[in-house]
Protein backbone atom coordinates (compact mmCIF):
# COMPACT_ATOMS: atom_id res chain seq x y z
CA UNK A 1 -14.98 9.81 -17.01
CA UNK A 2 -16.65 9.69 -13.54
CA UNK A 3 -18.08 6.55 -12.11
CA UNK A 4 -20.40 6.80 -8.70
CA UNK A 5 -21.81 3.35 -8.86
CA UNK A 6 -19.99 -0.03 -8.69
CA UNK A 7 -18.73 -1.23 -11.98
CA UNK A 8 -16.66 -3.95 -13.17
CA UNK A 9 -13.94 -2.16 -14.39
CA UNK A 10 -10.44 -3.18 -13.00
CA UNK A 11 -9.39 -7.11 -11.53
CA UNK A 12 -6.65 -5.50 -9.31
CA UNK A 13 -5.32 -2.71 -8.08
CA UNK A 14 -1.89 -0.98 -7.78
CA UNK A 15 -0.97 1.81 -5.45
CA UNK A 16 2.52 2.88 -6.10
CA UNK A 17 4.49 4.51 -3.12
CA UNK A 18 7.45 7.16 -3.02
CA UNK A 19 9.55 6.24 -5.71
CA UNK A 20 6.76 4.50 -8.18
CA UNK A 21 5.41 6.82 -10.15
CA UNK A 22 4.33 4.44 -12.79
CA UNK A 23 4.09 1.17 -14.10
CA UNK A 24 6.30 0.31 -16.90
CA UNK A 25 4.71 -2.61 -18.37
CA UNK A 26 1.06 -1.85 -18.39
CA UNK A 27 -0.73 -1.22 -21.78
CA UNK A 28 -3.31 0.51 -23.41
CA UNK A 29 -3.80 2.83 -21.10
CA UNK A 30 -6.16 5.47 -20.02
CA UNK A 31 -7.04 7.45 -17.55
CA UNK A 32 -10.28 7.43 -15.25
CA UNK A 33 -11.49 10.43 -13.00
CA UNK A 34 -13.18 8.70 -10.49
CA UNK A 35 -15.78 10.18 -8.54
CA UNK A 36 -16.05 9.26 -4.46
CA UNK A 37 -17.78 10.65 -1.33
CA UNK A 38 -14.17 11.68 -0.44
CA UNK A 39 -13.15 13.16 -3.51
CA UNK A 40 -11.88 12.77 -7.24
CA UNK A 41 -9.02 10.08 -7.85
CA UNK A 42 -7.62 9.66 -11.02
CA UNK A 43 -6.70 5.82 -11.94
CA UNK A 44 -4.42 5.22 -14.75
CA UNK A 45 -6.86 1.87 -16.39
CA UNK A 46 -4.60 -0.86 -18.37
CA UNK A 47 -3.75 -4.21 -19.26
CA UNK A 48 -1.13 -6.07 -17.59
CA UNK A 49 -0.95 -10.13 -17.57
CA UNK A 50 -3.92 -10.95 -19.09
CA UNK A 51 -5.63 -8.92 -15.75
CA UNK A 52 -7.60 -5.38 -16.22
CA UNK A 53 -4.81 -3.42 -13.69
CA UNK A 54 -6.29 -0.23 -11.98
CA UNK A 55 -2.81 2.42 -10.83
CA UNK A 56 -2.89 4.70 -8.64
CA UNK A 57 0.23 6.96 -7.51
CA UNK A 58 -0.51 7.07 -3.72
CA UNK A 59 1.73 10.94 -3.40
CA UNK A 60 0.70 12.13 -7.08
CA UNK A 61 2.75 12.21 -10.04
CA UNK A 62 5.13 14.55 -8.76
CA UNK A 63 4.94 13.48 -5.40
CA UNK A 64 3.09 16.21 -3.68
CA UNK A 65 1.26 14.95 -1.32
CA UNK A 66 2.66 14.17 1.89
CA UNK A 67 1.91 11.16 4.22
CA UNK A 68 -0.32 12.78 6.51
CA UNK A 69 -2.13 13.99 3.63
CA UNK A 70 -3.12 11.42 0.89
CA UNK A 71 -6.10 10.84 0.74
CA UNK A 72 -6.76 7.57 1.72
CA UNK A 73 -10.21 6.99 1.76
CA UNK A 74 -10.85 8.44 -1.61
CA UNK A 75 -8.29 6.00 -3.21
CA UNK A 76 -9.78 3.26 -1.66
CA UNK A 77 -12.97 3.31 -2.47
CA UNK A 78 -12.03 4.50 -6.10
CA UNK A 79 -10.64 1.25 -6.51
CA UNK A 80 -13.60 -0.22 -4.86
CA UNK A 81 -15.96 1.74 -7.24
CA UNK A 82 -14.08 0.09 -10.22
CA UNK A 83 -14.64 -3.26 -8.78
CA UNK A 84 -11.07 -4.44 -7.91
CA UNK A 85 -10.66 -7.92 -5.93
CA UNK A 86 -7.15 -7.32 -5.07
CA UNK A 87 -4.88 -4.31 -4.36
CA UNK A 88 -1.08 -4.73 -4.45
CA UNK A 89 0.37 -1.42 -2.55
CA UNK A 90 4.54 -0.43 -2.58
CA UNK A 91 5.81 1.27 0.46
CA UNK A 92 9.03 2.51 1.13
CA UNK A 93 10.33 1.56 4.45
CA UNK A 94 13.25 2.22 7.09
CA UNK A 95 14.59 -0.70 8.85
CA UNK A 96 15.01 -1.22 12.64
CA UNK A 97 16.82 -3.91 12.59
CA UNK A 98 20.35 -4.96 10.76
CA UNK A 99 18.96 -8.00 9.57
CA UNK A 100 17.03 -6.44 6.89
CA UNK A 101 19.83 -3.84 5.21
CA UNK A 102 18.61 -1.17 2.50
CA UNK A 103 17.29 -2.99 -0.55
CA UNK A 104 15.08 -5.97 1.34
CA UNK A 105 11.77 -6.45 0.12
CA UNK A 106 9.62 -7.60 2.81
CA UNK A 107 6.18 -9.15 2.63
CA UNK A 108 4.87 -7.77 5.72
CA UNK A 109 2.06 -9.32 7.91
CA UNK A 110 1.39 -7.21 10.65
CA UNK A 111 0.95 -3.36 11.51
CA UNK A 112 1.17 -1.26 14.65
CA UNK A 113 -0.01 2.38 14.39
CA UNK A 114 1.30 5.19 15.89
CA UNK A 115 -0.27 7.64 13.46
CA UNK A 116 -1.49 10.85 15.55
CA UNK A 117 -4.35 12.83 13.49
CA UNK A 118 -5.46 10.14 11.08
CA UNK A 119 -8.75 9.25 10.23
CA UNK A 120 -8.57 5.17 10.12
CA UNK A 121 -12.43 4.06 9.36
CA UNK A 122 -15.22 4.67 6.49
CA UNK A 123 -17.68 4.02 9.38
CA UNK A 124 -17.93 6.66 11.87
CA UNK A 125 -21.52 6.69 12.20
CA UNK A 126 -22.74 8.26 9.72
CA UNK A 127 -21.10 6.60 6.38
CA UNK A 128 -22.91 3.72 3.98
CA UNK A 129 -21.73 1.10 1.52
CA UNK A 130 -23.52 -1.23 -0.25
CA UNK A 131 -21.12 -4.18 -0.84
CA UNK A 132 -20.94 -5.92 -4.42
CA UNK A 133 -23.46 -9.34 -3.16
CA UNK A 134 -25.77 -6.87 -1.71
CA UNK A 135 -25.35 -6.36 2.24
CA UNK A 136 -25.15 -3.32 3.72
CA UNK A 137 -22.49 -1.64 5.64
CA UNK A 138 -23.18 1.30 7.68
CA UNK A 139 -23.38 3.07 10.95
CA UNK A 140 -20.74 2.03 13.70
CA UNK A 141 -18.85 -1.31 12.16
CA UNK A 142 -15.92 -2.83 14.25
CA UNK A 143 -13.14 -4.56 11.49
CA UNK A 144 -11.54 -8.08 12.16
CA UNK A 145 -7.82 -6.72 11.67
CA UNK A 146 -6.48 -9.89 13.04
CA UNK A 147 -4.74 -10.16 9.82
CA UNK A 148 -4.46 -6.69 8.30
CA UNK A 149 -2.91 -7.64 5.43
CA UNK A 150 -4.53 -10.56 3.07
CA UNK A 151 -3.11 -14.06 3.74
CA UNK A 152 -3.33 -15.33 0.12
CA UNK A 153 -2.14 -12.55 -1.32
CA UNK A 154 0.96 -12.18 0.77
CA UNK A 155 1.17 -16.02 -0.24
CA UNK A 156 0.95 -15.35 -3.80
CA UNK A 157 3.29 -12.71 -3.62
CA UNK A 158 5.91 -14.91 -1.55
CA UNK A 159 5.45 -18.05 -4.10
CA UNK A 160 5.98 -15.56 -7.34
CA UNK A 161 9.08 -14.32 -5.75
CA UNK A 162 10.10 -17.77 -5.67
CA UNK A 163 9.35 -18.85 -8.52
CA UNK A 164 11.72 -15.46 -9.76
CA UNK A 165 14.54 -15.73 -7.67
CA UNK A 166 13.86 -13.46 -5.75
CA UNK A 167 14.44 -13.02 -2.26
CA UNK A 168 11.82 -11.74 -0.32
CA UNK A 169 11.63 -11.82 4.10
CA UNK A 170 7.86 -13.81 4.29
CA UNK A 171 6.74 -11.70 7.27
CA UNK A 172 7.44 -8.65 9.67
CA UNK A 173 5.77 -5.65 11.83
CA UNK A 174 5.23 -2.68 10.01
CA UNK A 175 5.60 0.41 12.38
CA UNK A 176 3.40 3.20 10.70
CA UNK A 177 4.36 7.04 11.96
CA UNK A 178 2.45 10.34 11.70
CA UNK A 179 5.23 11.85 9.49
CA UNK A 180 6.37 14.07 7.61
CA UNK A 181 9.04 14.14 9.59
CA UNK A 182 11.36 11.02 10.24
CA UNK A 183 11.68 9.40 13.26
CA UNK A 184 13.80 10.16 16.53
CA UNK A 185 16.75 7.47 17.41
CA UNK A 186 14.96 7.37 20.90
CA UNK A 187 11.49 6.79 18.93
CA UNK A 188 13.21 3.86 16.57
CA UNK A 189 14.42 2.20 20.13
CA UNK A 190 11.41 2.16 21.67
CA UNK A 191 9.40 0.27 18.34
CA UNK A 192 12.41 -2.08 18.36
CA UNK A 193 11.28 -3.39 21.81
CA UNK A 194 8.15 -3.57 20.97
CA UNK A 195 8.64 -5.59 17.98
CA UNK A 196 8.49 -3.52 15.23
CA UNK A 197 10.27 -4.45 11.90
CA UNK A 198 10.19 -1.71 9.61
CA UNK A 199 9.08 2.11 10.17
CA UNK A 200 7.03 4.14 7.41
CA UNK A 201 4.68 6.15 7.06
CA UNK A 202 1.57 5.32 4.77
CA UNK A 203 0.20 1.54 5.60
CA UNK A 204 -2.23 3.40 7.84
CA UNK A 205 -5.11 4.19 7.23
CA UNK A 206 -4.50 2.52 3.95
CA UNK A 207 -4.67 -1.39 4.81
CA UNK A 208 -7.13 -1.01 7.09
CA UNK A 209 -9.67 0.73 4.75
CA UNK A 210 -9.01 -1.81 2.45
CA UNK A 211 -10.00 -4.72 5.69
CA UNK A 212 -13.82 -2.53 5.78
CA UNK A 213 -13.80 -2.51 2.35
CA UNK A 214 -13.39 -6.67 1.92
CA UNK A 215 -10.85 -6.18 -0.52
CA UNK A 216 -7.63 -8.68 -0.69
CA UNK A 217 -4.47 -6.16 0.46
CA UNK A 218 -1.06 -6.83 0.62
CA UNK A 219 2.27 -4.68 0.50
CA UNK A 220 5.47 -4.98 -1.05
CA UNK A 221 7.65 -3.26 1.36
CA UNK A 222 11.25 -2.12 0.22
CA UNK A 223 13.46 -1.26 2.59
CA UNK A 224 15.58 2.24 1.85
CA UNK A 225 17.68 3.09 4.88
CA UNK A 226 18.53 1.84 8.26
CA UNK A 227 16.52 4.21 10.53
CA UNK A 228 17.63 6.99 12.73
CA UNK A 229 20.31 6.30 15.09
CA UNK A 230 20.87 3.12 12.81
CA UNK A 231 23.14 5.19 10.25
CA UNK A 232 24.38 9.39 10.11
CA UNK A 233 21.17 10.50 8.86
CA UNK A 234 18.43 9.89 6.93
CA UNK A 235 16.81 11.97 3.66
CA UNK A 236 14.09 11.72 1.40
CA UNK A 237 16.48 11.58 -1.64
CA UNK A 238 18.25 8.09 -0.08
CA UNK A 239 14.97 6.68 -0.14
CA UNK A 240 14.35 7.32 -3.83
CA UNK A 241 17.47 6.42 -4.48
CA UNK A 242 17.44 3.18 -3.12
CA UNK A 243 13.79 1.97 -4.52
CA UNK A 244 14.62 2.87 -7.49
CA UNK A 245 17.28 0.36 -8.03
CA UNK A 246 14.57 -2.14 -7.19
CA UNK A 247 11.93 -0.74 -9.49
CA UNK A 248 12.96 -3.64 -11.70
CA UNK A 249 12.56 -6.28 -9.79
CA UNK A 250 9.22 -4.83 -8.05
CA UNK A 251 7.76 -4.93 -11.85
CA UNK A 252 8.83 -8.21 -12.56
CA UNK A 253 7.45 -9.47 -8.97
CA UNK A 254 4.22 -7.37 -9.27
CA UNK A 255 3.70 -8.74 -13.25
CA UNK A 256 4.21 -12.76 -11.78
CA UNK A 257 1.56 -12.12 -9.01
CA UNK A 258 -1.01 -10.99 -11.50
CA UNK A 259 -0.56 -13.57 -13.68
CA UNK A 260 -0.86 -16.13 -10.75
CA UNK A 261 -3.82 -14.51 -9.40
């Protein structure tokens, strides 16, 4: 099923990072091929609190794609296309600082990029949206990004975790790298003086795609490993590893938001 025109088919969307490859309460699910300027995206369509939920696995199924590689912009305005409101994204993070051990979730609030080769904006010149009430967006557009990340959602998400149990840090600086490779101990020493929280590799372009787009973004960050220099060494499989054990609770967190929304 291809859709090139703005329909109401989704309330919110999901983009799951390394380690969630699904979501395992949603219901009567299919899957939509959606059709973008930048590309094909496939969105796995279901039910999930009451909400029409719109998932997308940010690396693929099998995680295949690499950070420097997914396809941002075609995911975003997928989920555009289908009319989400909100977007709820997981990322997998390293921490820089010992306050915030392997297994945090953090809401985070801000983002500094160091991302190298990465396109960041829809509007380079060229490029044209027409937004859902009608306007216009084309040509050369310069994005508010004083807060890249959406203020009531992050609130939503914080009061849901409370209303869990769950223990969530409220804020923090999201350091976003090139990738694929990790981070040098001399790197992670110079984003802790700058005051960076947490290093990863996929908020950009992604949040601020979402900021042109007008659509209400927020991340649940989970924290998998101390970052280099912090600990021996660090490898894709800890990461897994780690988020896995809070795929539970990441469910249960996601599930209260929607409700609440």
């Amino acid at each position: 099923m291809v859709r090139n025109l703005v329909a109401k088919e989704i309330d919110i969307g999901i983009i799951g990072g390394s380690g969630f490859y699904n979501l395992i309460n949603i219901a009567n699910t299919t899957t939509l091929r959606v059709k973008t300027a930048f590309g094909s995206v496939d969105v796995i369509k279901g039910n999930l609190g009451g909400k029409k939920i719109g998932f997308i696995t940010r690396h693929g199924p099998k995680h295949t794609k690499p950070p420097h590689k997914v396809n941002y912009h075609a995911n975003a305005l997928a989920l555009f296309l289908l009319g989400a409101k909100y977007v709820i994204a997981t990322n997998a993070v390293g921490s820089l600082k010992k306050e915030f051990p392997p297994g945090s979730i953090i809401i985070v609030d801000q983002i500094i990029d160091f991302t190298k080769n990465r396109k960041t904006t829809f509007f380079d010149g060229e490029f044209g949206l027409t937004m859902p009430d009608g306007r216009v967006k084309k040509g050369v557009v310069h994005t508010d990004v004083t807060e890249p990340y959406c203020s009531y959602l992050r609130k939503k998400i914080i009061e849901s975790a409370e209303k869990l149990k769950l223990s969530v840090f409220p804020r923090g600086t999201y350091i976003c790298t090139e990738g694929p490779r990790f981070e040098t101990p001399a790197e992670i020493n110079f984003f802790r003086m700058i005051g960076g929280d947490v290093v990863g590799m996929t908020t950009v372009p992604e949040a601020f795609l979402f900021k042109e787009l007008e659509i209400c973004y927020a991340s649940i960050t989970v924290v998998t490993n101390y970052a280099a220099g912090m600990q021996q060494r660090v490898t894709h499989k800890e990461v897994i590893e780690i988020f896995n054990k809070r795929i539970p609770d990441i469910v249960n967190l996601i599930t209260e938001v929607i409700k609440n929304l």
